[in-house]
PDB file of N, CA and C in Angstrom:
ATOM      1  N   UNK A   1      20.672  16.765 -22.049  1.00  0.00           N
ATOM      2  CA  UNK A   1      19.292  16.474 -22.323  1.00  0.00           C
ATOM      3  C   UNK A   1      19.071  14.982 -22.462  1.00  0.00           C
ATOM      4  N   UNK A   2      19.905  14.666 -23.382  1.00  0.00           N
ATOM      5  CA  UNK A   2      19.730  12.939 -23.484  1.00  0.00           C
ATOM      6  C   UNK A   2      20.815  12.136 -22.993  1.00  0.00           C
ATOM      7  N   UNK A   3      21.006  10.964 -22.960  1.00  0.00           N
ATOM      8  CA  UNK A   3      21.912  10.003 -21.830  1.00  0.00           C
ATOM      9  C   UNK A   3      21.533   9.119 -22.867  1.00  0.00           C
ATOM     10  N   UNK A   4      22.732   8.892 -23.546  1.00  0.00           N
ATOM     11  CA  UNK A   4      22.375   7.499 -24.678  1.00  0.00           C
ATOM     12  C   UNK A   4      21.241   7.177 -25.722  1.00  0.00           C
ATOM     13  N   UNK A   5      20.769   8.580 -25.954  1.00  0.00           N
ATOM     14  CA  UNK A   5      19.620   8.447 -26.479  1.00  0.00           C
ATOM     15  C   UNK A   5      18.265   8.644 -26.114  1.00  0.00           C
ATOM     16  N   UNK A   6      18.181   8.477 -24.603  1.00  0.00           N
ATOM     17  CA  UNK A   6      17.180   8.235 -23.673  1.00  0.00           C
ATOM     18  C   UNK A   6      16.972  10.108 -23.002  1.00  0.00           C
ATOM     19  N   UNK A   7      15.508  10.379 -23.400  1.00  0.00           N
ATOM     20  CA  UNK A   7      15.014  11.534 -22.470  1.00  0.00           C
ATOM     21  C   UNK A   7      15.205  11.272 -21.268  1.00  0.00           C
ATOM     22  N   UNK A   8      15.828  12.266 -19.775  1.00  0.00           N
ATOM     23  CA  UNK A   8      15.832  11.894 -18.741  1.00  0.00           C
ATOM     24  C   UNK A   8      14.882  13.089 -18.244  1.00  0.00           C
ATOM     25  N   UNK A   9      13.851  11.876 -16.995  1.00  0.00           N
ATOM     26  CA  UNK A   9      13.074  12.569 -16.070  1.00  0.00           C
ATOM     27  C   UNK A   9      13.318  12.513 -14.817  1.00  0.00           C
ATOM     28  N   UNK A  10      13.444  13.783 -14.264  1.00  0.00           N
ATOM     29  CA  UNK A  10      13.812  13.751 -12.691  1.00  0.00           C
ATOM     30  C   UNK A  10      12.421  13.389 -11.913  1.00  0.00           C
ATOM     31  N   UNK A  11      12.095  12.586 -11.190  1.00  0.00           N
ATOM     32  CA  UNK A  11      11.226  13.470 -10.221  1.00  0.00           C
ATOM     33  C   UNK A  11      11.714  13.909  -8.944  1.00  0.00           C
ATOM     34  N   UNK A  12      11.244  14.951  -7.970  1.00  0.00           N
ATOM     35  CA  UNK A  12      11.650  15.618  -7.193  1.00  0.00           C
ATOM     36  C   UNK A  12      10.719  16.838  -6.989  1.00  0.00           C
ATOM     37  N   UNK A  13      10.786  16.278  -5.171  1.00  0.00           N
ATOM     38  CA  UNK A  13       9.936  17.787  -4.507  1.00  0.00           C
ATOM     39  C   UNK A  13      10.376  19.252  -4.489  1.00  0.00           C
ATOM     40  N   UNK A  14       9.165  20.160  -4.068  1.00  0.00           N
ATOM     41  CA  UNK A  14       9.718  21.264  -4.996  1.00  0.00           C
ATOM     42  C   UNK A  14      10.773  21.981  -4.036  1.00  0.00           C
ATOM     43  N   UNK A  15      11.122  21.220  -2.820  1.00  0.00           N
ATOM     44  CA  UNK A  15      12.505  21.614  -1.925  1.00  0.00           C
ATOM     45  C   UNK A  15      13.363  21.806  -2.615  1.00  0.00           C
ATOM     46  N   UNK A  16      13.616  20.431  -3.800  1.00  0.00           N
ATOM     47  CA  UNK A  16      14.955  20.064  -4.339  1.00  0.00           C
ATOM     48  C   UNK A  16      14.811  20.707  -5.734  1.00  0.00           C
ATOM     49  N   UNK A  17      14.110  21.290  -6.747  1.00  0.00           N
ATOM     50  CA  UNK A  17      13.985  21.299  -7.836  1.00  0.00           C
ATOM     51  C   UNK A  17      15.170  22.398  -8.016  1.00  0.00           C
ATOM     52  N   UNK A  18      15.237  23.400  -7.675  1.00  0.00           N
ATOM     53  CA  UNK A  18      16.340  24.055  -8.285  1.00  0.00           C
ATOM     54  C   UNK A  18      18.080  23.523  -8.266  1.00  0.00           C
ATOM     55  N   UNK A  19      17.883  22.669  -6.954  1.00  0.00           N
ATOM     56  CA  UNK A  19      19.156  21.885  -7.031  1.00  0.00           C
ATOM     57  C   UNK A  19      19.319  20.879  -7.877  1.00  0.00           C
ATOM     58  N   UNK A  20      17.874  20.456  -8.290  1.00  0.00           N
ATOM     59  CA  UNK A  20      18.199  19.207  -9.459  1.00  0.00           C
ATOM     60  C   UNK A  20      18.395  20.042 -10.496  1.00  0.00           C
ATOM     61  N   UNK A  21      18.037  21.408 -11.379  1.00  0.00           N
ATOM     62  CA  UNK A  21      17.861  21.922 -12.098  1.00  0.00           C
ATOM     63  C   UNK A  21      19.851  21.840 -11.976  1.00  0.00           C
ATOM     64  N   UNK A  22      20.192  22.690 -11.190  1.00  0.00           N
ATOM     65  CA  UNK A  22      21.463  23.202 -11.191  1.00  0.00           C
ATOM     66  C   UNK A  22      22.752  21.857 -11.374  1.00  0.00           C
ATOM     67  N   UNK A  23      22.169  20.304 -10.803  1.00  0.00           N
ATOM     68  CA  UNK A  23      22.938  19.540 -10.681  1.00  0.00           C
ATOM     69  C   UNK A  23      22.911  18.389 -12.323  1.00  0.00           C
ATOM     70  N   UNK A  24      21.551  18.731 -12.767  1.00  0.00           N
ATOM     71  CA  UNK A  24      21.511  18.393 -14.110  1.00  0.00           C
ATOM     72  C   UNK A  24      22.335  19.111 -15.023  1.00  0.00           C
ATOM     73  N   UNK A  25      22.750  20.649 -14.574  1.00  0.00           N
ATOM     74  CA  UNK A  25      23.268  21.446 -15.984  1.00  0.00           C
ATOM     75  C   UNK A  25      24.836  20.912 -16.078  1.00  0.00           C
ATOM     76  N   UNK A  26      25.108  20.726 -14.376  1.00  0.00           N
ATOM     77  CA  UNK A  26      26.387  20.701 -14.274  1.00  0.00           C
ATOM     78  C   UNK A  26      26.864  19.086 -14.910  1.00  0.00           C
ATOM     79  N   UNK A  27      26.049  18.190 -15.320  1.00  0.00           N
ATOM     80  CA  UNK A  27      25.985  16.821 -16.158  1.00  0.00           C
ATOM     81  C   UNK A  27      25.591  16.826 -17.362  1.00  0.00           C
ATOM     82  N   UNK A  28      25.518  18.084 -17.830  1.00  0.00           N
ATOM     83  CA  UNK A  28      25.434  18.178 -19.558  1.00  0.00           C
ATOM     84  C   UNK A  28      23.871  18.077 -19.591  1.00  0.00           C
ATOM     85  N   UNK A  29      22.985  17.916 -18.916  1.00  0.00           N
ATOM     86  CA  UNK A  29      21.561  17.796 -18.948  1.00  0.00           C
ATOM     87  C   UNK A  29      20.578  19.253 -18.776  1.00  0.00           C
ATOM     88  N   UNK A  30      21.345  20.280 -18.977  1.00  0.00           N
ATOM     89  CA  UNK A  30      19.978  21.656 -18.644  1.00  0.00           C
ATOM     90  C   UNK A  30      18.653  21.438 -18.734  1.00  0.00           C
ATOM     91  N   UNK A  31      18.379  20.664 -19.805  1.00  0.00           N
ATOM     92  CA  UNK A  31      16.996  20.827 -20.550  1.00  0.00           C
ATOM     93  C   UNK A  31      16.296  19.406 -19.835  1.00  0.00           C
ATOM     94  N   UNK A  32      16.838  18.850 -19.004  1.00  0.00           N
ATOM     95  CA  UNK A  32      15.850  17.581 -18.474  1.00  0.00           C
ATOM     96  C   UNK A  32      14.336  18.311 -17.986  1.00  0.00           C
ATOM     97  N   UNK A  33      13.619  17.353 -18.099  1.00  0.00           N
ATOM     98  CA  UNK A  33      11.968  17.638 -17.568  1.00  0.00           C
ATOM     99  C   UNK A  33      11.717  16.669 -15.837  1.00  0.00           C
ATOM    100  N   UNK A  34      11.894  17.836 -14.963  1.00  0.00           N
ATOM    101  CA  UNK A  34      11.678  17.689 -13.738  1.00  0.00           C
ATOM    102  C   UNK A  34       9.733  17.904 -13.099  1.00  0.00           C
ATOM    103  N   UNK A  35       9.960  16.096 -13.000  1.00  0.00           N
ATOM    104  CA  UNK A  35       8.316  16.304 -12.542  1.00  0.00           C
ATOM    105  C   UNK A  35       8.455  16.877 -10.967  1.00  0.00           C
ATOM    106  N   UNK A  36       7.355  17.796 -10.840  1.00  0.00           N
ATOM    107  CA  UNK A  36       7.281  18.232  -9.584  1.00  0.00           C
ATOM    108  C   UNK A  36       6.217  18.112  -8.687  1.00  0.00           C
ATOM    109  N   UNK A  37       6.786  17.817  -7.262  1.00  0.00           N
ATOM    110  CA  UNK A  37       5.692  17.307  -6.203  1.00  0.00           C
ATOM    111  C   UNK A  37       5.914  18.525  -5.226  1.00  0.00           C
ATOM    112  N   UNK A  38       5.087  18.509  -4.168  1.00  0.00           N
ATOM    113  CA  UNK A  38       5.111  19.508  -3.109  1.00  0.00           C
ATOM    114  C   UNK A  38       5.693  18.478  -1.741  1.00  0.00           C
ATOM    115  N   UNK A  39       6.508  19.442  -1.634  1.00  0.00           N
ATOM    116  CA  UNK A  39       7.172  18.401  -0.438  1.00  0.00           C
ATOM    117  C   UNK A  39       6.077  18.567   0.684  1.00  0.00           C
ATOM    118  N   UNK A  40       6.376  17.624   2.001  1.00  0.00           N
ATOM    119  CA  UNK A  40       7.205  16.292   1.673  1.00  0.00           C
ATOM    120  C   UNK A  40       6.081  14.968   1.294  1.00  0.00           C
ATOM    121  N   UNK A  41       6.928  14.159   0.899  1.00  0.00           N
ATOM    122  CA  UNK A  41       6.026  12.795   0.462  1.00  0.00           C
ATOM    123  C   UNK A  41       5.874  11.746   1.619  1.00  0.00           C
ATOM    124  N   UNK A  42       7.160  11.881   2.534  1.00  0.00           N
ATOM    125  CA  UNK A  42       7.381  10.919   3.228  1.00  0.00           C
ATOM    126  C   UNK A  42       5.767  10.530   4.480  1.00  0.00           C
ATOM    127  N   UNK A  43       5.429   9.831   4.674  1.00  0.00           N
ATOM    128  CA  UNK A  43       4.479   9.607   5.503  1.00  0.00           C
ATOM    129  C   UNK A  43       3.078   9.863   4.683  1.00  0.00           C
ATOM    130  N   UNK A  44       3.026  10.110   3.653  1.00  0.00           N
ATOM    131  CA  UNK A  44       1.741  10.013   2.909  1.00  0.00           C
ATOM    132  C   UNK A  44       1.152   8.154   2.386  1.00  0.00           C
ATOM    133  N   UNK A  45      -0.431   8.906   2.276  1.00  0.00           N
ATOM    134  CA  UNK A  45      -0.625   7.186   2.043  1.00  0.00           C
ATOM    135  C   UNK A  45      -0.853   6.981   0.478  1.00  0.00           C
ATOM    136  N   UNK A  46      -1.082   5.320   0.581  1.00  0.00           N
ATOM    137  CA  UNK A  46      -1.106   5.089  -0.625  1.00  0.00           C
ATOM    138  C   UNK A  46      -2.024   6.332  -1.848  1.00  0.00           C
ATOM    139  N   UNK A  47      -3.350   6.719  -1.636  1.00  0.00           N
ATOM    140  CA  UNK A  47      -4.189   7.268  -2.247  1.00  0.00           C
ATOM    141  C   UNK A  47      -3.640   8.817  -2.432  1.00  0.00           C
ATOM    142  N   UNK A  48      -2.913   9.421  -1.314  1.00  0.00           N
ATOM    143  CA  UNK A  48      -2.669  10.831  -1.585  1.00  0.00           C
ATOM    144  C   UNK A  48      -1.253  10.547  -2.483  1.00  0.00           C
ATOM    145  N   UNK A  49      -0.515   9.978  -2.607  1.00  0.00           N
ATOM    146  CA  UNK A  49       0.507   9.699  -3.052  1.00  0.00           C
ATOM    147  C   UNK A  49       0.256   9.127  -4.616  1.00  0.00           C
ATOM    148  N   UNK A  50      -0.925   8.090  -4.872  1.00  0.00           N
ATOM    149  CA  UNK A  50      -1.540   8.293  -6.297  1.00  0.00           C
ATOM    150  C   UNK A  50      -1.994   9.621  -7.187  1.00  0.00           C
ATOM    151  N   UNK A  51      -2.523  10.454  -6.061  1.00  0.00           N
ATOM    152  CA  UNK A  51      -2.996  11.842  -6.805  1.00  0.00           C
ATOM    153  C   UNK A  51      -1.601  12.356  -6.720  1.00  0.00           C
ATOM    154  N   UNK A  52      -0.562  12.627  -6.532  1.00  0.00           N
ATOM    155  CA  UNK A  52       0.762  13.492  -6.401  1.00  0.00           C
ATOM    156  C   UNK A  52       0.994  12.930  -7.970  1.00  0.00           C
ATOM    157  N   UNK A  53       1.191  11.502  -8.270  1.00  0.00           N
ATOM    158  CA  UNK A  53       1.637  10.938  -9.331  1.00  0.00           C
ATOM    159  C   UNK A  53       1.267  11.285 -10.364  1.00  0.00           C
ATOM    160  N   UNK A  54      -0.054  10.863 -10.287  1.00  0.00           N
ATOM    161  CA  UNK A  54      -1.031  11.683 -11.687  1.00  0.00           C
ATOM    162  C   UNK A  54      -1.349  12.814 -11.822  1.00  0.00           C
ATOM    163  N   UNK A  55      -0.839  13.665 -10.739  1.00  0.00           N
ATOM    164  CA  UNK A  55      -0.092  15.266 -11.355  1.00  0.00           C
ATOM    165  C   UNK A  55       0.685  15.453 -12.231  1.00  0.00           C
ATOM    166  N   UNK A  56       2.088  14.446 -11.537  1.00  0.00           N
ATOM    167  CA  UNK A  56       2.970  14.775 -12.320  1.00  0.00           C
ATOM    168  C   UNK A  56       2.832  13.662 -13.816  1.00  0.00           C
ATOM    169  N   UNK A  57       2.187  12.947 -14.008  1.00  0.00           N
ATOM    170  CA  UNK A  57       2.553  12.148 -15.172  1.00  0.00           C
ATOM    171  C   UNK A  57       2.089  12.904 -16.613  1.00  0.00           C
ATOM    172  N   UNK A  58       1.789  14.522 -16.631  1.00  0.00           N
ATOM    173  CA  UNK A  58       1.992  14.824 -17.508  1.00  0.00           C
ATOM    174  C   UNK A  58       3.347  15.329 -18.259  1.00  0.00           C
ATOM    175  N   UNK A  59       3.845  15.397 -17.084  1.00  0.00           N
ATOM    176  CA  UNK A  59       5.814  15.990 -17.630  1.00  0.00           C
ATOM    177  C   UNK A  59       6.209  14.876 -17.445  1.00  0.00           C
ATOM    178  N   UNK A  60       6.196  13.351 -16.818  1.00  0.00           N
ATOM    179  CA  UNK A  60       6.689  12.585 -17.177  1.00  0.00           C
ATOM    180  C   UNK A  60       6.533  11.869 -18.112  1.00  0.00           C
ATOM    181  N   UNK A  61       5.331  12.126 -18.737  1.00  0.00           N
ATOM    182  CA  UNK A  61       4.960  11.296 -20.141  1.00  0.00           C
ATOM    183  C   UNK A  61       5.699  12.164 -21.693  1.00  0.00           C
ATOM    184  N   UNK A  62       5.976  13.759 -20.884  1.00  0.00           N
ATOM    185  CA  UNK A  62       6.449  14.842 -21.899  1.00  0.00           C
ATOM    186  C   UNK A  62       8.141  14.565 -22.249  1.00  0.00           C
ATOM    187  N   UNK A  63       8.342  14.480 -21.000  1.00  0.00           N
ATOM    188  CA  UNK A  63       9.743  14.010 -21.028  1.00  0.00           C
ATOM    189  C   UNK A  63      10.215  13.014 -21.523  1.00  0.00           C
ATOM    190  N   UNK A  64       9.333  11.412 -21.597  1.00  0.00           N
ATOM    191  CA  UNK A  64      10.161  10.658 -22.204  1.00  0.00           C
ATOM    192  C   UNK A  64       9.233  10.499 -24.093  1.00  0.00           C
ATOM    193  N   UNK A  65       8.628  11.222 -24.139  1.00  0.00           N
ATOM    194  CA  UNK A  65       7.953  10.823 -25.237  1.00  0.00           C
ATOM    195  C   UNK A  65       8.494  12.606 -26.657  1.00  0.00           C
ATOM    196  N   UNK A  66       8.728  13.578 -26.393  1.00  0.00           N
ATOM    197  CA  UNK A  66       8.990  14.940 -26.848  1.00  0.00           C
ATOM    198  C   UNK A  66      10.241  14.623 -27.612  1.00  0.00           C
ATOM    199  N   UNK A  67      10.443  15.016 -28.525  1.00  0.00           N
ATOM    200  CA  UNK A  67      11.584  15.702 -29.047  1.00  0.00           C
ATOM    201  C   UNK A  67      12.794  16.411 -28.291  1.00  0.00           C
ATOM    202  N   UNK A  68      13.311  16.402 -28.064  1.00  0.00           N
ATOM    203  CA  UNK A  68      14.564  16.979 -27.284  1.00  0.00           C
ATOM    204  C   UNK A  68      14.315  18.762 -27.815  1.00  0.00           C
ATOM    205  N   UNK A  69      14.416  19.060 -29.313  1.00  0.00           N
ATOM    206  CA  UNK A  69      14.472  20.456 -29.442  1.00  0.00           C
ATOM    207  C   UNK A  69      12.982  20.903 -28.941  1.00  0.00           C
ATOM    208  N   UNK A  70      11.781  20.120 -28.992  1.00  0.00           N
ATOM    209  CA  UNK A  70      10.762  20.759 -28.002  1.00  0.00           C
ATOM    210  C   UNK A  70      11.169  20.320 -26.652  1.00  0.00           C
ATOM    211  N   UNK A  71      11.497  19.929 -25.941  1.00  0.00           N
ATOM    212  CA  UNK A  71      11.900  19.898 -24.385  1.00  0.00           C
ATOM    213  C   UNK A  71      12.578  21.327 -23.864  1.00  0.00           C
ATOM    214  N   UNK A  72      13.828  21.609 -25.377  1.00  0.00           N
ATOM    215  CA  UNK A  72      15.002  22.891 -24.727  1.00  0.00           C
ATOM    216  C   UNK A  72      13.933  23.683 -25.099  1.00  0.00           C
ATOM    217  N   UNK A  73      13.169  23.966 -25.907  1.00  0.00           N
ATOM    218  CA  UNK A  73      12.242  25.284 -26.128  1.00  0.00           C
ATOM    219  C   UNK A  73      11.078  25.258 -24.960  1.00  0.00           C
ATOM    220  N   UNK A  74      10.936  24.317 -24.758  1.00  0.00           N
ATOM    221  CA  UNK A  74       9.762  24.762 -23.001  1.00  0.00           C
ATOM    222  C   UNK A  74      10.187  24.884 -22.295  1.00  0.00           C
ATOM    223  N   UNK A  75      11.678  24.382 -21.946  1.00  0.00           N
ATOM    224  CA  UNK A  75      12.353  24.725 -20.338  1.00  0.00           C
ATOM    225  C   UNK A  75      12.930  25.869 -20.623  1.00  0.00           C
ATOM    226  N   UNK A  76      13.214  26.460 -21.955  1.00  0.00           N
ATOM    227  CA  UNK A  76      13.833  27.414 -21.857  1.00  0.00           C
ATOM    228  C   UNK A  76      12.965  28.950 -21.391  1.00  0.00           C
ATOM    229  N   UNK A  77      11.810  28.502 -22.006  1.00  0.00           N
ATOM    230  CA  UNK A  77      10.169  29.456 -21.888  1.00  0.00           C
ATOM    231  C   UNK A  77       9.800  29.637 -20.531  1.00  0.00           C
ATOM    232  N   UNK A  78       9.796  28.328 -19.891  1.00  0.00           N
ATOM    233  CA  UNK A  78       9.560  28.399 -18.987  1.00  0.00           C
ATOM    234  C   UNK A  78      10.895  29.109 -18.120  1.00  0.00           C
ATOM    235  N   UNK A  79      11.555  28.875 -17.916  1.00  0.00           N
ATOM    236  CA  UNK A  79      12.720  29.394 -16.877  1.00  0.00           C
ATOM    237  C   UNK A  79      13.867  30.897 -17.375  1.00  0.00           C
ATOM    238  N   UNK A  80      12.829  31.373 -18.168  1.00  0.00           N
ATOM    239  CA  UNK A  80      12.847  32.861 -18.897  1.00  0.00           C
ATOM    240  C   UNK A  80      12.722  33.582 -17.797  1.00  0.00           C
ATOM    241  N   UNK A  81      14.269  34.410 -17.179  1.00  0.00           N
ATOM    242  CA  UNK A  81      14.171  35.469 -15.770  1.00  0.00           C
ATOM    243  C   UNK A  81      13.959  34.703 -14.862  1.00  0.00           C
ATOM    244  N   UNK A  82      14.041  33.352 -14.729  1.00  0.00           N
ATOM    245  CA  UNK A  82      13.994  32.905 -13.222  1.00  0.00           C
ATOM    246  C   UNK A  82      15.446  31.798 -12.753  1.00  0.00           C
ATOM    247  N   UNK A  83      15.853  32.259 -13.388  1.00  0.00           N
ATOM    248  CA  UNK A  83      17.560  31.359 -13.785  1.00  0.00           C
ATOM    249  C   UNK A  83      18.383  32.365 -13.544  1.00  0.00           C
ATOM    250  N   UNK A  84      19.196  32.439 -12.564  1.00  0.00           N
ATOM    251  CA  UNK A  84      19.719  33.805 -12.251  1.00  0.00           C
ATOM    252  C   UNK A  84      21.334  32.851 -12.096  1.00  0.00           C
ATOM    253  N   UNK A  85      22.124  33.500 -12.868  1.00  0.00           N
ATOM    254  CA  UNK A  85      24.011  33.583 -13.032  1.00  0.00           C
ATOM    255  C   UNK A  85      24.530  33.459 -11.036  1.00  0.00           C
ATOM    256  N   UNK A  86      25.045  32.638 -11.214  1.00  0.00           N
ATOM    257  CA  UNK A  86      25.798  31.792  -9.754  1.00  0.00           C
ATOM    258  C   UNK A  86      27.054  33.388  -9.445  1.00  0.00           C
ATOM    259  N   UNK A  87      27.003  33.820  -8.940  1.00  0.00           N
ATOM    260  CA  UNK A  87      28.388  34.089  -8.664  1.00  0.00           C
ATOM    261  C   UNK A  87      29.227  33.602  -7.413  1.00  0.00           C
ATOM    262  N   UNK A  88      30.496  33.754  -7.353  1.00  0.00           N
ATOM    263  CA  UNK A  88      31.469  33.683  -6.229  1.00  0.00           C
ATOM    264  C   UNK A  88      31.723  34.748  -5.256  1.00  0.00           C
ATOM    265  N   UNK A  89      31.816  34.441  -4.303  1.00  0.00           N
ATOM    266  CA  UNK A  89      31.690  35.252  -3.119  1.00  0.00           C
ATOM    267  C   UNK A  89      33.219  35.617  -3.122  1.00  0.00           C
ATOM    268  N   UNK A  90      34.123  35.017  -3.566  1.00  0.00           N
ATOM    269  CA  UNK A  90      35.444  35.750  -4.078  1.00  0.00           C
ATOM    270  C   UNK A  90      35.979  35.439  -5.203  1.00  0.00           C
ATOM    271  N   UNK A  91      36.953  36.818  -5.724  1.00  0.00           N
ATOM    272  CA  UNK A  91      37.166  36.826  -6.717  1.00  0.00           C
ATOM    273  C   UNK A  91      38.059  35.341  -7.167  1.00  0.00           C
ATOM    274  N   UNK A  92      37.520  35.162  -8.447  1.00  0.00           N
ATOM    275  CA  UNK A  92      38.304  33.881  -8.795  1.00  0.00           C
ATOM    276  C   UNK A  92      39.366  34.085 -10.223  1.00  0.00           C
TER     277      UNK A  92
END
């Protein structure tokens, strides 16, 4: 969740969000607050790319400004049944 003290915010389109989700847990971070955009960004202009931002700057303002034990209690609320256990395709 924290890195020296410091809330970390991902941002990332919603291509990548479950891989950031999955690549944060695997760095001790589960509970980071991933702002989310609708892919893709690339080739957008300045003005549509301002409104994407000030979408997300409510989880980025949540993320670095929240409590850590309110951060794990909304991601946890939120991602209630939609977090599904990895398995291996062989036995390990």
């Amino acid at each position: 969740m924290e890195r020296h003290g410091i809330p970390t915010v991902i941002v990332a389109t919603d291509t990548f969000v479950q891989f950031v989700r999955r690549m944060a847990t695997t760095q001790g971070c589960p509970y980071v607050v991933i702002a989310e955009t609708p892919n893709p960004v690339r080739g957008l202009d300045p003005e549509a790319l301002r409104v994407r931002v000030e979408a997300m700057m409510p989880a980025i303002v949540d993320g670095l400004t929240l409590p850590p034990a309110e951060l794990e209690r909304r991601t946890r609320a939120a991602m209630k049944g939609r977090i599904q256990p990895v398995r291996a395709s062989l036995p390990v």
